[in-house]
Protein backbone atom coordinates (compact mmCIF):
# COMPACT_ATOMS: atom_id res chain seq x y z
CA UNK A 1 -11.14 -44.28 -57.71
CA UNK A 2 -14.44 -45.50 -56.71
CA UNK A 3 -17.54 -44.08 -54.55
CA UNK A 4 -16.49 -42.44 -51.60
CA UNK A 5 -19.85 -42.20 -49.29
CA UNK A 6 -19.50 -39.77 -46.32
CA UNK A 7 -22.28 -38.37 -44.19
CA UNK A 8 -23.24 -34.46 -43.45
CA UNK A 9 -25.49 -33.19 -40.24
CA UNK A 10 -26.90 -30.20 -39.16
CA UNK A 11 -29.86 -29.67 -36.86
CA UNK A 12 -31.75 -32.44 -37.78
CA UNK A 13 -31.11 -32.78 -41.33
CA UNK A 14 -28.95 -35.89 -42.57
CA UNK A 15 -27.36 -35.57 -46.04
CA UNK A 16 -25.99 -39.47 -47.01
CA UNK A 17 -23.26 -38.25 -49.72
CA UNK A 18 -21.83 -40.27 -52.75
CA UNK A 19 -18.67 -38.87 -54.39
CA UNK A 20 -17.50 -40.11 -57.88
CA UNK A 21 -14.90 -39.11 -60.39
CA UNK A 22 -17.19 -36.89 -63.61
CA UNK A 23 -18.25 -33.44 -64.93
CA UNK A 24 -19.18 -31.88 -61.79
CA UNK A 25 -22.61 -32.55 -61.41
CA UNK A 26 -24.75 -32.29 -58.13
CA UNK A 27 -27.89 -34.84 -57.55
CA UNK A 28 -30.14 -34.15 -54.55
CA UNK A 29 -32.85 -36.75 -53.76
CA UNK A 30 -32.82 -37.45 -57.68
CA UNK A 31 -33.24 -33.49 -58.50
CA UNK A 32 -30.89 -31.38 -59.71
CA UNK A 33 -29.60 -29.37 -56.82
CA UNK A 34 -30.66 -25.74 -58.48
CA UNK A 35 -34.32 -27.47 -58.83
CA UNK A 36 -33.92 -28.50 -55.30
CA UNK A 37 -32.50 -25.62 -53.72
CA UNK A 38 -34.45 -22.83 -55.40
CA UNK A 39 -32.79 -19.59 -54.05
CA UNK A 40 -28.98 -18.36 -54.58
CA UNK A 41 -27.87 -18.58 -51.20
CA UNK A 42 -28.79 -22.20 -50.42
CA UNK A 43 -27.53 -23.08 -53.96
CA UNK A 44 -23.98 -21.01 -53.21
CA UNK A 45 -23.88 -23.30 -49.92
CA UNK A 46 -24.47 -26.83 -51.78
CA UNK A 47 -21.49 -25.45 -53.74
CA UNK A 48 -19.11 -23.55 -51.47
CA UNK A 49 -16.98 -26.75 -50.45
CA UNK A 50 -16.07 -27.48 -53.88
CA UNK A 51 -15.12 -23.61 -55.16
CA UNK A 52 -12.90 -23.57 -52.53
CA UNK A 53 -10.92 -26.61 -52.95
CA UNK A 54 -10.63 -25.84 -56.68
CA UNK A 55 -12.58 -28.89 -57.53
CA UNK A 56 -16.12 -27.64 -58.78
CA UNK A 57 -16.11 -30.28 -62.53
CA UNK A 58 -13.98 -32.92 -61.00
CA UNK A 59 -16.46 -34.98 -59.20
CA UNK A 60 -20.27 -35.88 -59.24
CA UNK A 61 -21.90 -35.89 -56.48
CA UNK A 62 -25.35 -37.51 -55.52
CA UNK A 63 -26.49 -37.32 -51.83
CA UNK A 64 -29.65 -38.15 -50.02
CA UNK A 65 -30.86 -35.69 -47.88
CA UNK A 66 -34.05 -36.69 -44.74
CA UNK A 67 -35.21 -34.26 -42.64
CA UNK A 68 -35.16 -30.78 -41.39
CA UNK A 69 -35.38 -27.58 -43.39
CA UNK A 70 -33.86 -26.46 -46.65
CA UNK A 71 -31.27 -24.44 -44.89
CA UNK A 72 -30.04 -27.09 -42.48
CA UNK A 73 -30.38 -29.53 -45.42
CA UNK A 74 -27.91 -27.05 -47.55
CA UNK A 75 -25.85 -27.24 -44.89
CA UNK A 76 -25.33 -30.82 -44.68
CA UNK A 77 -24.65 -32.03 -47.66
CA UNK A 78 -21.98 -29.26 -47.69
CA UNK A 79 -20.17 -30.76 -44.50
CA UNK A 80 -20.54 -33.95 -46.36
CA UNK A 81 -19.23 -32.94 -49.39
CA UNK A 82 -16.81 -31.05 -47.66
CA UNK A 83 -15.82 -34.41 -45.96
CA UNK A 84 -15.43 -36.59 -49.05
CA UNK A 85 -13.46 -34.20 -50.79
CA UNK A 86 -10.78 -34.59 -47.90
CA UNK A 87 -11.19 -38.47 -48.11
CA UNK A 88 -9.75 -37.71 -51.94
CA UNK A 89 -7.27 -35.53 -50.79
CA UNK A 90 -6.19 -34.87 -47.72
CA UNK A 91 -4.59 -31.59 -49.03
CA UNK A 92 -7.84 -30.11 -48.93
CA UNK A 93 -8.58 -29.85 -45.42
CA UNK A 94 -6.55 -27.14 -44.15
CA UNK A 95 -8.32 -24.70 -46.88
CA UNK A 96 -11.65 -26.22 -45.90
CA UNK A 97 -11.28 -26.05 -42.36
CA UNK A 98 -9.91 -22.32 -42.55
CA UNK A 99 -13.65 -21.44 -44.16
CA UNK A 100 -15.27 -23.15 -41.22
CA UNK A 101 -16.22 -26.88 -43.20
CA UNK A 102 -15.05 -29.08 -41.66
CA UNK A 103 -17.08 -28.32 -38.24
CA UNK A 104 -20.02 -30.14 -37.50
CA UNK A 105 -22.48 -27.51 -36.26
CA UNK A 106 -23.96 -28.74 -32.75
CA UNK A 107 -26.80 -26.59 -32.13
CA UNK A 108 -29.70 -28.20 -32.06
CA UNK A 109 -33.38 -26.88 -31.03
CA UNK A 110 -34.36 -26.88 -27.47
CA UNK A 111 -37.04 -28.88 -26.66
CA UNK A 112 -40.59 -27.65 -25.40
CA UNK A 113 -41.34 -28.03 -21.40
CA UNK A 114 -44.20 -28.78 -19.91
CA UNK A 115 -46.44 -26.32 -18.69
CA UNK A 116 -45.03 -23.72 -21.04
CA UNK A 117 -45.99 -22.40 -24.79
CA UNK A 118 -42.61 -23.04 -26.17
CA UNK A 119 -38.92 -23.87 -24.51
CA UNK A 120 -38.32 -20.77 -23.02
CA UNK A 121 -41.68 -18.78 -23.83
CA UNK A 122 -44.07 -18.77 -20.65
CA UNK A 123 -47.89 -18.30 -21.44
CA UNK A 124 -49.21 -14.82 -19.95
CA UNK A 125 -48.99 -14.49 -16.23
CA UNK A 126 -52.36 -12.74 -15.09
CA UNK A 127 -52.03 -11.42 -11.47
CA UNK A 128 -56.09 -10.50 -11.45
């Protein structure tokens, strides 16, 4: 088998994700993924696609991740994980798709108008 490269999104965060047969290791932007995705919950979602499919020491995984937060950055490299691991087998997306992976998340943030502090936000209205 050789690399499978797929790409994750989410807000405005792009994960670039390259999929090889190994031990099960997980590179982000040349760091280990628990040194770059300090707490539990982000680390649980950089994993999540591979517990599910039964997978988690089959493959390594390196991915380059631009932009965004660490949460939306989590998030994308788990839809692109989540999306290679169906280009291996297609077996895999009904299971992933069940847990909500295989949906690209299309909320993104509004932008700021004119004349106002934030998108919606108005600055105080003084009558006197």
């Amino acid at each position: 088998m050789e690399i499978i490269h797929t790409i994750g999104r989410r807000k405005s965060a792009i994960a670039r994700v390259f999929m090889k047969p190994g031990n099960g290791t997980i590179i982000v932007n040349d760091k280990d993924y628990k040194v770059y995705f300090t707490t539990g919950p982000l680390q649980y979602l950089a994993n999540q696609a591979q517990e599910i499919s039964n997978v988690k020491d089959m493959y390594n995984v390196t991915a380059n991740i631009q932009g965004g937060g660490v949460n939306g950055q989590a998030e994308a490299l788990r839809l692109g994980i989540a999306r290679a691991l169906v280009k291996v087998n297609a077996e895999y997306k009904s299971a992933l798709r069940a847990k909500g992976l295989m949906t690209r998340d299309p909320r993104e943030v509004e932008r700021k108008k004119p004349g106002q502090k934030k998108a919606r936000k108005r600055f105080q209205f003084s009558k006197r």
